[in-house]
Protein backbone atom coordinates (compact mmCIF):
# COMPACT_ATOMS: atom_id res chain seq x y z
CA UNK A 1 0.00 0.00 0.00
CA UNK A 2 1.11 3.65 -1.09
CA UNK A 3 1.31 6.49 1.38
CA UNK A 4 -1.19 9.05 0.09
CA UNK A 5 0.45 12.47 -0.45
CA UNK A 6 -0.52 15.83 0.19
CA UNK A 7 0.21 18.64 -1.28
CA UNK A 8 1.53 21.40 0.92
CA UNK A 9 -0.03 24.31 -0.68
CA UNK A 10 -3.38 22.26 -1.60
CA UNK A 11 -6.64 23.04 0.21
CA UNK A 12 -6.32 20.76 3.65
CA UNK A 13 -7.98 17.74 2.94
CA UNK A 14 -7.16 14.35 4.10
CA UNK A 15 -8.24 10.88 3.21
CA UNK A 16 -10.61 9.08 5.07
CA UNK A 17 -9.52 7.63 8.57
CA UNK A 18 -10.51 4.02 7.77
CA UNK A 19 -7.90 4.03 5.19
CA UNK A 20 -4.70 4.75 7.64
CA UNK A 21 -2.10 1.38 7.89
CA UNK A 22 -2.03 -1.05 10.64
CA UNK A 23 1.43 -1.39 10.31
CA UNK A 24 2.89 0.86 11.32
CA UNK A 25 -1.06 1.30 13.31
CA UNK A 26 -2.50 4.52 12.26
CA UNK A 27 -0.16 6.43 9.29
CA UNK A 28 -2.64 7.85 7.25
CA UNK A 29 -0.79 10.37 5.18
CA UNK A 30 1.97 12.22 4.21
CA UNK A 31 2.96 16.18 3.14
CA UNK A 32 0.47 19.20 3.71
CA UNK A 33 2.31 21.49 6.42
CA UNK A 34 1.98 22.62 9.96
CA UNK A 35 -0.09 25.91 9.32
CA UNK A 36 -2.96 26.18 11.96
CA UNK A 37 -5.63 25.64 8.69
CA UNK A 38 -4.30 22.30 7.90
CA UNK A 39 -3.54 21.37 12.00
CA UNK A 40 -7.10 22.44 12.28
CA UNK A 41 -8.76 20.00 9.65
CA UNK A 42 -6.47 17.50 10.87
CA UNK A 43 -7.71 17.36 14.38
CA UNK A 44 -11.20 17.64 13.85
CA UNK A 45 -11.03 14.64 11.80
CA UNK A 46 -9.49 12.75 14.54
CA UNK A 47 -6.08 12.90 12.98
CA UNK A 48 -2.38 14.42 14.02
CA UNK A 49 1.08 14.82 13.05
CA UNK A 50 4.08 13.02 14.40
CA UNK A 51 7.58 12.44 12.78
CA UNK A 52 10.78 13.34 13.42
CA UNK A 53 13.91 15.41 12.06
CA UNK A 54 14.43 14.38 8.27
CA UNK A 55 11.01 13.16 7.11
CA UNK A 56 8.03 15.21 5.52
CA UNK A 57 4.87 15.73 7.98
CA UNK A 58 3.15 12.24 9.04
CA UNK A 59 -0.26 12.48 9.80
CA UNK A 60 -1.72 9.54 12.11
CA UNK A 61 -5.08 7.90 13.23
CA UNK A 62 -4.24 4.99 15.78
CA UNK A 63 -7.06 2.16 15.81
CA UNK A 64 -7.31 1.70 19.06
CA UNK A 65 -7.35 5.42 20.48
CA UNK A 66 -6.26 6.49 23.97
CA UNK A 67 -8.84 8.53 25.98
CA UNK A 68 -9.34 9.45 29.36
CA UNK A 69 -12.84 10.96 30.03
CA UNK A 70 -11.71 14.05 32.39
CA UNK A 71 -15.01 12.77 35.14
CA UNK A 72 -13.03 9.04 35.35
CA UNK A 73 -9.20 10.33 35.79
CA UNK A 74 -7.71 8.41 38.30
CA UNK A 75 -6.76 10.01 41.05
CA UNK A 76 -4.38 7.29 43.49
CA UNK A 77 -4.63 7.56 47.03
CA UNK A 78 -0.97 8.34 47.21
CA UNK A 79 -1.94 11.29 44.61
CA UNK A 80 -4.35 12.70 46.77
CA UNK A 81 -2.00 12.95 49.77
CA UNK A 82 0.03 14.84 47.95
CA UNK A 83 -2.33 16.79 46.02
CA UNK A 84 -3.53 18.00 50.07
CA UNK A 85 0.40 18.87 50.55
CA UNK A 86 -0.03 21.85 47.97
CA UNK A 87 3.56 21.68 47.51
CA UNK A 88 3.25 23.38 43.99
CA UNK A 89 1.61 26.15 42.26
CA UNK A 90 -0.41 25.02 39.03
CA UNK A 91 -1.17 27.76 36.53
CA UNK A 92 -2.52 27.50 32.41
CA UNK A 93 -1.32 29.36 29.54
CA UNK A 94 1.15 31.21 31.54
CA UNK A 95 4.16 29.96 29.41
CA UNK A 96 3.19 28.09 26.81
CA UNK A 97 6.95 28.40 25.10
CA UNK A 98 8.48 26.99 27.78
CA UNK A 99 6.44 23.95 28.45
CA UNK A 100 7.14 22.97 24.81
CA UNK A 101 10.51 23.54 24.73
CA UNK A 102 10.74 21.35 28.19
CA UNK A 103 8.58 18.88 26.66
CA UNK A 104 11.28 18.82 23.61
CA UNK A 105 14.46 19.17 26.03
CA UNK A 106 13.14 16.30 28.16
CA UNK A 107 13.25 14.34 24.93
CA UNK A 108 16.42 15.70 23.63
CA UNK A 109 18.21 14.21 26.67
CA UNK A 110 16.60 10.50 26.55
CA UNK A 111 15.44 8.79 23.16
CA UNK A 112 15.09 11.87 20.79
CA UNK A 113 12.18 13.88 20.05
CA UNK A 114 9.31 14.26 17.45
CA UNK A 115 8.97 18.07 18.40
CA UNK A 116 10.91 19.41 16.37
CA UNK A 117 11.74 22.92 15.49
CA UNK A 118 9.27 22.92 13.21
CA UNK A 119 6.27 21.67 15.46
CA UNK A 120 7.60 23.79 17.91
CA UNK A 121 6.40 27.12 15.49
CA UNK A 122 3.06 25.42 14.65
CA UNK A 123 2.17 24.92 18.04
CA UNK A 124 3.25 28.15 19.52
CA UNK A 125 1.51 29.94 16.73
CA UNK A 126 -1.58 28.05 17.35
CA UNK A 127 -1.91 29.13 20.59
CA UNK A 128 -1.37 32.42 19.82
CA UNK A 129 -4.78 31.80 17.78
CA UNK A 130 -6.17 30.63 21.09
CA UNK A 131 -6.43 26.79 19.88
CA UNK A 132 -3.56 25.37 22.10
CA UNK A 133 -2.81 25.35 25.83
CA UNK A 134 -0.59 24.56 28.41
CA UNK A 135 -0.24 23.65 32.29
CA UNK A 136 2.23 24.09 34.12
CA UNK A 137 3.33 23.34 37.19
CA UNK A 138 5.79 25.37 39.54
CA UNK A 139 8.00 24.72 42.37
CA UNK A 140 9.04 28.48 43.49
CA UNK A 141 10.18 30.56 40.53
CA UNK A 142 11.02 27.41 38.51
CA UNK A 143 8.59 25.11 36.29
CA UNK A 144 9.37 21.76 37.45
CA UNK A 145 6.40 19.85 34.88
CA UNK A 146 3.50 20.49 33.00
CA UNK A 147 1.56 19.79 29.63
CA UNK A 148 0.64 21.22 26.45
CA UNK A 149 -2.29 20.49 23.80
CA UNK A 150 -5.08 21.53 21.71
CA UNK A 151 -8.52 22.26 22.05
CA UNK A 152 -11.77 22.13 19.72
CA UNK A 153 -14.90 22.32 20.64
CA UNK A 154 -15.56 20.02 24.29
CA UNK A 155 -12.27 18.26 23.23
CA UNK A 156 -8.80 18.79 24.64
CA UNK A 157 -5.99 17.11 22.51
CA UNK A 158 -2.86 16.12 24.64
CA UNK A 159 0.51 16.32 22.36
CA UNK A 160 3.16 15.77 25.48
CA UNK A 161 4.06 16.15 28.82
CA UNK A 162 7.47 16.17 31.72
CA UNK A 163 8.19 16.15 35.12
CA UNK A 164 11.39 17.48 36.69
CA UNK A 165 10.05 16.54 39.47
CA UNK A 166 8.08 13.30 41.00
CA UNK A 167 4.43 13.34 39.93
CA UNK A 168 4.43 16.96 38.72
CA UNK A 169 3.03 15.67 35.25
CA UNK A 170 0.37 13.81 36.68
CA UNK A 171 -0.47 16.57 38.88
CA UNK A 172 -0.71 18.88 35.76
CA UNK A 173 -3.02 16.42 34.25
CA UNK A 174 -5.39 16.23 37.38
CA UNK A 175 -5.87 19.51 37.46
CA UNK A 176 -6.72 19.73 33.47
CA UNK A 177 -9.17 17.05 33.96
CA UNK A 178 -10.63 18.74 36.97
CA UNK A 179 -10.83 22.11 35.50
CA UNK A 180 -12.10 20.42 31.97
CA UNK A 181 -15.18 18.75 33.84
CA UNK A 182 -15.92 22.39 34.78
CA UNK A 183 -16.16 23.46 31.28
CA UNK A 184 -18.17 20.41 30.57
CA UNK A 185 -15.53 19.21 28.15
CA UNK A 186 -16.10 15.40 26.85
CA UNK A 187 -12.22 14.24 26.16
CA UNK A 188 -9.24 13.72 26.55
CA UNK A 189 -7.32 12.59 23.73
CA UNK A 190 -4.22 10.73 24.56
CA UNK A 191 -3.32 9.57 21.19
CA UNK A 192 -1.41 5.99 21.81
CA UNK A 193 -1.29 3.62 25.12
CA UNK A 194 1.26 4.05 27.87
CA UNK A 195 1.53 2.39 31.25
CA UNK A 196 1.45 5.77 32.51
CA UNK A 197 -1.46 7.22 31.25
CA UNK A 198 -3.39 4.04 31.60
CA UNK A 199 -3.12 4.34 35.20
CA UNK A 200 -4.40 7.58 35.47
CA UNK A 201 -7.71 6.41 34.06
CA UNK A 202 -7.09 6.43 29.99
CA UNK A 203 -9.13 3.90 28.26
CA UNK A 204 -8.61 2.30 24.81
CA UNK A 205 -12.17 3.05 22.47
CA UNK A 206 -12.55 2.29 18.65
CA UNK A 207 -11.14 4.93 16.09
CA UNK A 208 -14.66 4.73 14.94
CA UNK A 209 -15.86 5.20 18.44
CA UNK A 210 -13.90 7.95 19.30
CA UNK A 211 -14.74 9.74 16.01
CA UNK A 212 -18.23 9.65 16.30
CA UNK A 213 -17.67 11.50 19.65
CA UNK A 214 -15.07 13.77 18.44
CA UNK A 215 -17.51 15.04 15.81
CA UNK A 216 -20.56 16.04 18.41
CA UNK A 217 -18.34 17.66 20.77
CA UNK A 218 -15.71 19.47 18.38
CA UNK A 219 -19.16 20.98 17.51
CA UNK A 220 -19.33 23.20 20.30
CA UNK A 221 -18.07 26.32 20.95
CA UNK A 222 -14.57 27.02 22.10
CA UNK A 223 -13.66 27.86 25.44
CA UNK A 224 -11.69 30.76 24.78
CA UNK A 225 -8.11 31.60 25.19
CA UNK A 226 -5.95 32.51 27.33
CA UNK A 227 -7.15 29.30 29.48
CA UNK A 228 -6.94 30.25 33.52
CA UNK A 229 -8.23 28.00 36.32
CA UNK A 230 -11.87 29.24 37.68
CA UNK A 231 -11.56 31.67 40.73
CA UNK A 232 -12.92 28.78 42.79
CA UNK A 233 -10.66 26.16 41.73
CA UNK A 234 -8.95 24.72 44.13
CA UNK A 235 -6.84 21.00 43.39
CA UNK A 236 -6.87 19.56 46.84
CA UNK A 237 -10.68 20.27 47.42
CA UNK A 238 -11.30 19.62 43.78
CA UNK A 239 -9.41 16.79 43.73
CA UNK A 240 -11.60 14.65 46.86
């Protein structure tokens, strides 16, 4: 089977889902580029880009898909002690930069990284449109984890997190579920399976499953940017 190829300064337009390999599971396409119109279509198709230094854009639709509804994240008993510690401060969109260049550093230093310079740009630019976000999490003046993604509709779409420090990831995810149940957002989008992720309440649904739903709640409107916590947030109460 061919990989489909699209034409960077084409309309954005992708081929259907159902059509994406199973080896390697989900690549779909590849070409187009990583302006916000094309990232746009891409997502609310249930589709995203991932590939690394040297290759043209890959676009991917995993059969399974990783989800964690934000009203079933699993918070651990050990979690919730120290979620009642408050030993950090957890803010959104304060530094979106930085929490993708950590999330690209912290993968720098281990196995490489698919963020490249490249989807660094993209992803900066679309939050500047409002479309992506980012938690992070602080220990004093410094950002010791956090998380970045995009948003359509009742949808959140996580692209990556780190942790500089023990559970600081997981805590930034807690309180994005927590503060996305306020907004009455439907999903999480994790992408592909991990141990870690999995144990925070992440689920494995259809690719048809999980684009049905993306379709009715990408519908609605967006909850605009820049993201901050509701004055009545608070993680340990929140978090019980």
């Amino acid at each position: 089977m061919s990989l489909p190829w699209l034409e960077p300064d084409a309309e954005p337009a992708f081929p259907p889902v159902e059509t994406a390999m199973t080896d390697p599971d989900g690549l779909l396409a590849a070409g187009g580029k990583l302006s916000p119109a094309w990232l746009v279509t891409a997502y609310s198709q249930g589709i995203f880009p991932w590939f690394e230094v040297g290759q043209p854009v890959l676009w991917w639709s995993p059969d399974p898909r990783l989800v964690i509804y934000p009203e079933r994240v699993k918070i651990s008993r050990s979690m919730r002690k120290l979620i009642r510690k408050q030993p950090y401060l957890i803010t959104m969109d304060s530094n979106f930069a930085a929490i993708i260049h950590s999330c690209k550093s912290e993968r720098d230093n281990a196995t490489g990284t698919w963020i490249t310079d490249e989807m660094q740009a993209a992803y900066i630019r679309l939050h500047e449109f409002g479309l992506a976000h980012s938690i992070e999490v602080w220990a004093g003046s410094a950002i010791v984890g956090g998380l970045y993604g995009v948003a359509l509709g009742k949808v959140f779409f996580g692209e990556s997190m780190f942790s500089r420090q023990a559970n600081a990831s997981k805590i930034a995810l807690i309180a994005l579920a927590l503060q996305l149940q306020r907004w009455q957002f439907g999903l999480i989008d994790c992408q592909v399976s991990s141990q870690h992720l999995l144990s925070m309440g992440a689920e494995a649904i259809s690719r048809h499953n999980f684009c049905v739903q993306l379709r009715d709640l990408a519908a609605h409107d967006l909850q605009p940017g820049p993201w901050n916590f509701d004055d009545d947030f608070q993680l340990a109460s929140d978090a019980i």
